[in-house]
C-alpha atoms as a PDB file:
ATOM      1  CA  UNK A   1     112.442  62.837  93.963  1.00  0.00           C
ATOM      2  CA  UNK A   2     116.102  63.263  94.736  1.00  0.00           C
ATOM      3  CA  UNK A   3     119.261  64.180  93.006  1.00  0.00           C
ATOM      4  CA  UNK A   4     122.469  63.552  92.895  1.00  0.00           C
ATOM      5  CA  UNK A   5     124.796  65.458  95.009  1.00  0.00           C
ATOM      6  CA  UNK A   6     128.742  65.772  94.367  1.00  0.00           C
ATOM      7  CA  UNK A   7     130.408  67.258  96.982  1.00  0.00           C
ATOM      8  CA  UNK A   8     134.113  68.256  96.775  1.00  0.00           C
ATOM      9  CA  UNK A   9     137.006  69.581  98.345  1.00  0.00           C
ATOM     10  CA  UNK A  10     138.678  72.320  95.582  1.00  0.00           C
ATOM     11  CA  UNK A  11     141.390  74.596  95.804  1.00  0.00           C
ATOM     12  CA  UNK A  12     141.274  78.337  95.084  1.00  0.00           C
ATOM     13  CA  UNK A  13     141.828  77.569  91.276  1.00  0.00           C
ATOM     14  CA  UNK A  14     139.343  75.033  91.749  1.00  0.00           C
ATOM     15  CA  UNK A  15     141.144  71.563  90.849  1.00  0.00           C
ATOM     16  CA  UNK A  16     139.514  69.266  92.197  1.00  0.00           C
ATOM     17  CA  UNK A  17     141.719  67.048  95.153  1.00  0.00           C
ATOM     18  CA  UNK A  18     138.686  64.526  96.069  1.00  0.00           C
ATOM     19  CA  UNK A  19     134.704  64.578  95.457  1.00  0.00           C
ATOM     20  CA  UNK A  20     131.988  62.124  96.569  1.00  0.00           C
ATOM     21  CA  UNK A  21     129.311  61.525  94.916  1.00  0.00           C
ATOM     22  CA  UNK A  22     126.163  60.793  96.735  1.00  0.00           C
ATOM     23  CA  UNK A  23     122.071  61.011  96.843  1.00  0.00           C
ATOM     24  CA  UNK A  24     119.624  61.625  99.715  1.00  0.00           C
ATOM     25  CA  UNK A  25     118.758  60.340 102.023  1.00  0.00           C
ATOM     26  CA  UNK A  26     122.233  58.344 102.580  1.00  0.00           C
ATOM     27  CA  UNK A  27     123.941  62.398 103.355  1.00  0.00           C
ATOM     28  CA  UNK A  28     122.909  65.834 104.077  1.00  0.00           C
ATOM     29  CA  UNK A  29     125.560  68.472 102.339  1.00  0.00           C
ATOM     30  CA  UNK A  30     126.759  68.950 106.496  1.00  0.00           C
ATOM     31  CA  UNK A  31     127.157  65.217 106.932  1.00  0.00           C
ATOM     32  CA  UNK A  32     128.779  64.678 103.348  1.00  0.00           C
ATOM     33  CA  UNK A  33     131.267  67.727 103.724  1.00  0.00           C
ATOM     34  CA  UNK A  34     132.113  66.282 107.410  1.00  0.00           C
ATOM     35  CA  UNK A  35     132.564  62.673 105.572  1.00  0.00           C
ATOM     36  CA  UNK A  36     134.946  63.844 103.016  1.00  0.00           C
ATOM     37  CA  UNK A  37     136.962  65.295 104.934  1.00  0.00           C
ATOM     38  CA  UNK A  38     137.440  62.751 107.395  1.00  0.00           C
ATOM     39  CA  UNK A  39     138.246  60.211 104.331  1.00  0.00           C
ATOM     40  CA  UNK A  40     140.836  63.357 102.783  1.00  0.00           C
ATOM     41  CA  UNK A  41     142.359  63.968 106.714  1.00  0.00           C
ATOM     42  CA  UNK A  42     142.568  59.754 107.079  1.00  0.00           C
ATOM     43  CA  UNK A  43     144.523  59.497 103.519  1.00  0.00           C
ATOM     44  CA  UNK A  44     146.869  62.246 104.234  1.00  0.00           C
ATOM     45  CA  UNK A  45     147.296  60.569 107.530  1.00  0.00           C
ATOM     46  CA  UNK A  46     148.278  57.239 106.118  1.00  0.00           C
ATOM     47  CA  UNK A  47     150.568  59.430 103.288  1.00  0.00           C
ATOM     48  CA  UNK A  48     148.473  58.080 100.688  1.00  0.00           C
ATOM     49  CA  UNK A  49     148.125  61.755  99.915  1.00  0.00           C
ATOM     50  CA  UNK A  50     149.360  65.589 100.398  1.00  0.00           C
ATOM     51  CA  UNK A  51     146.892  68.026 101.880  1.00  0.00           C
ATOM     52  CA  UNK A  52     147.730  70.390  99.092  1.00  0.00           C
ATOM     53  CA  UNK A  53     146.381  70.617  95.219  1.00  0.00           C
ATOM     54  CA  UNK A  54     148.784  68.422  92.982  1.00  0.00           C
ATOM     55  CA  UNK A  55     148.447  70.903  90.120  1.00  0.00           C
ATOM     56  CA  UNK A  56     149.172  74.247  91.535  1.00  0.00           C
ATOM     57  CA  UNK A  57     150.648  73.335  95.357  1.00  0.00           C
ATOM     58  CA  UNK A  58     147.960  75.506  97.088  1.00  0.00           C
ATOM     59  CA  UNK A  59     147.107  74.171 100.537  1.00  0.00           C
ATOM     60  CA  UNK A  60     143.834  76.276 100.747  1.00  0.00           C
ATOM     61  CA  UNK A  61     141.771  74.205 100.425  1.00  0.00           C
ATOM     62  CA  UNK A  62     137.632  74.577 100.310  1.00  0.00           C
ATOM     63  CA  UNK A  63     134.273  72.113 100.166  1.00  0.00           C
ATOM     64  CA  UNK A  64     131.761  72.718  98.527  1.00  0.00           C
ATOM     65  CA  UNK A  65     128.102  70.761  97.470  1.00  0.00           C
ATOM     66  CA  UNK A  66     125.797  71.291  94.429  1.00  0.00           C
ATOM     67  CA  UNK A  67     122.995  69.375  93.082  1.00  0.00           C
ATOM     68  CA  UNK A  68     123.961  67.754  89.998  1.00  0.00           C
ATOM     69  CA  UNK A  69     121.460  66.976  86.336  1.00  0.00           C
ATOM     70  CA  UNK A  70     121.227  63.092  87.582  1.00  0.00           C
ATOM     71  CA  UNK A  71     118.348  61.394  89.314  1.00  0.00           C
ATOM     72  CA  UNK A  72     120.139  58.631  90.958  1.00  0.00           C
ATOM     73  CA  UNK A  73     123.554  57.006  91.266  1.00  0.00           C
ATOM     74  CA  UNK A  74     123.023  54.751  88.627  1.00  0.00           C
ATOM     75  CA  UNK A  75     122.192  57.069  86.232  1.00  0.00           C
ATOM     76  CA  UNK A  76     125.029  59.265  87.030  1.00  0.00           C
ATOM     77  CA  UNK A  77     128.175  55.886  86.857  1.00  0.00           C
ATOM     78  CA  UNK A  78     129.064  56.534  83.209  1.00  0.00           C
ATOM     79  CA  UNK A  79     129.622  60.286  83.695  1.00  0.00           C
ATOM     80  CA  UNK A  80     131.678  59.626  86.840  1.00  0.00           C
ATOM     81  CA  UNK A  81     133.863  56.554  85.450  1.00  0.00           C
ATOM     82  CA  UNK A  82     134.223  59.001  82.448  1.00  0.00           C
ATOM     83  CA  UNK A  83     135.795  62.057  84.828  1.00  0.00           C
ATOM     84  CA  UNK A  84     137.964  59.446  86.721  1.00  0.00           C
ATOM     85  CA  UNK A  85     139.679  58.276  84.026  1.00  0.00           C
ATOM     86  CA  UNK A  86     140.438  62.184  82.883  1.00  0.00           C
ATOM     87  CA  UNK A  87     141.659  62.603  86.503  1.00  0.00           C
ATOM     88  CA  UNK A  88     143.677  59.461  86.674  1.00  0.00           C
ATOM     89  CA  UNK A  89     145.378  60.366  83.043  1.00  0.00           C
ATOM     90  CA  UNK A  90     146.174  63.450  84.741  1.00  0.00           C
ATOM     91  CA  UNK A  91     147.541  62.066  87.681  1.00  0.00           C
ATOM     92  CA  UNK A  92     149.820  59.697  85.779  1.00  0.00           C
ATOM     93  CA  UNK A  93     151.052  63.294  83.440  1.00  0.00           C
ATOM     94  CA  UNK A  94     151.720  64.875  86.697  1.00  0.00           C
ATOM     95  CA  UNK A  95     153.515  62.359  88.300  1.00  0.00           C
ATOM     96  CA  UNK A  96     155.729  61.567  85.403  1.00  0.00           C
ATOM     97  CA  UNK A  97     156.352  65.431  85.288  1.00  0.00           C
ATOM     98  CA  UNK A  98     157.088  65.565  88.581  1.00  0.00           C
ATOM     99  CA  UNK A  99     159.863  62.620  88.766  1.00  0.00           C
END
């Protein structure tokens, strides 16, 4: 059976600047890596965002993959929706810090 996989790019203090979640066989760790990426190097393109960690301004930047508890994407929603809304309560702190 498969598992979840949530691969993310992290900076050295490892805040998180953009993960995707996914399950085989739609990825391979290579192919997911390569796919976030792409999506992270398109939105910095299109100034949507800065290729640097919003928390500590550190522009080395790593990927990494692991295997997470979950079976399937379905199982694993309310444990995602639950970590976005930390990281968009955080976004709004840091932005309102930032202005």
């Amino acid at each position: 059976m498969s598992k979840v996989h949530i691969t993310q790019c992290l900076c050295p203090n490892r805040h998180c600047i953009a993960a995707l979640a996914w399950e085989e066989p739609d990825f391979t760790s290579e192919s997911a890596i390569a796919k976030l990426r792409d999506t992270i190097n398109e939105a910095v393109s299109n100034n949507i965002i800065h290729h640097r960690c919003a928390i500590c301004q550190s522009t080395d930047l790593s990927y990494e993959d692991g295997i997470t508890r979950f079976e399937c994407l379905r199982e694993a929603m309310d444990d995602i929706a639950a970590v976005q809304v930390e990281n968009l309560r955080t976004k709004r702190m840091l932005d309102v810090l930032k202005n």
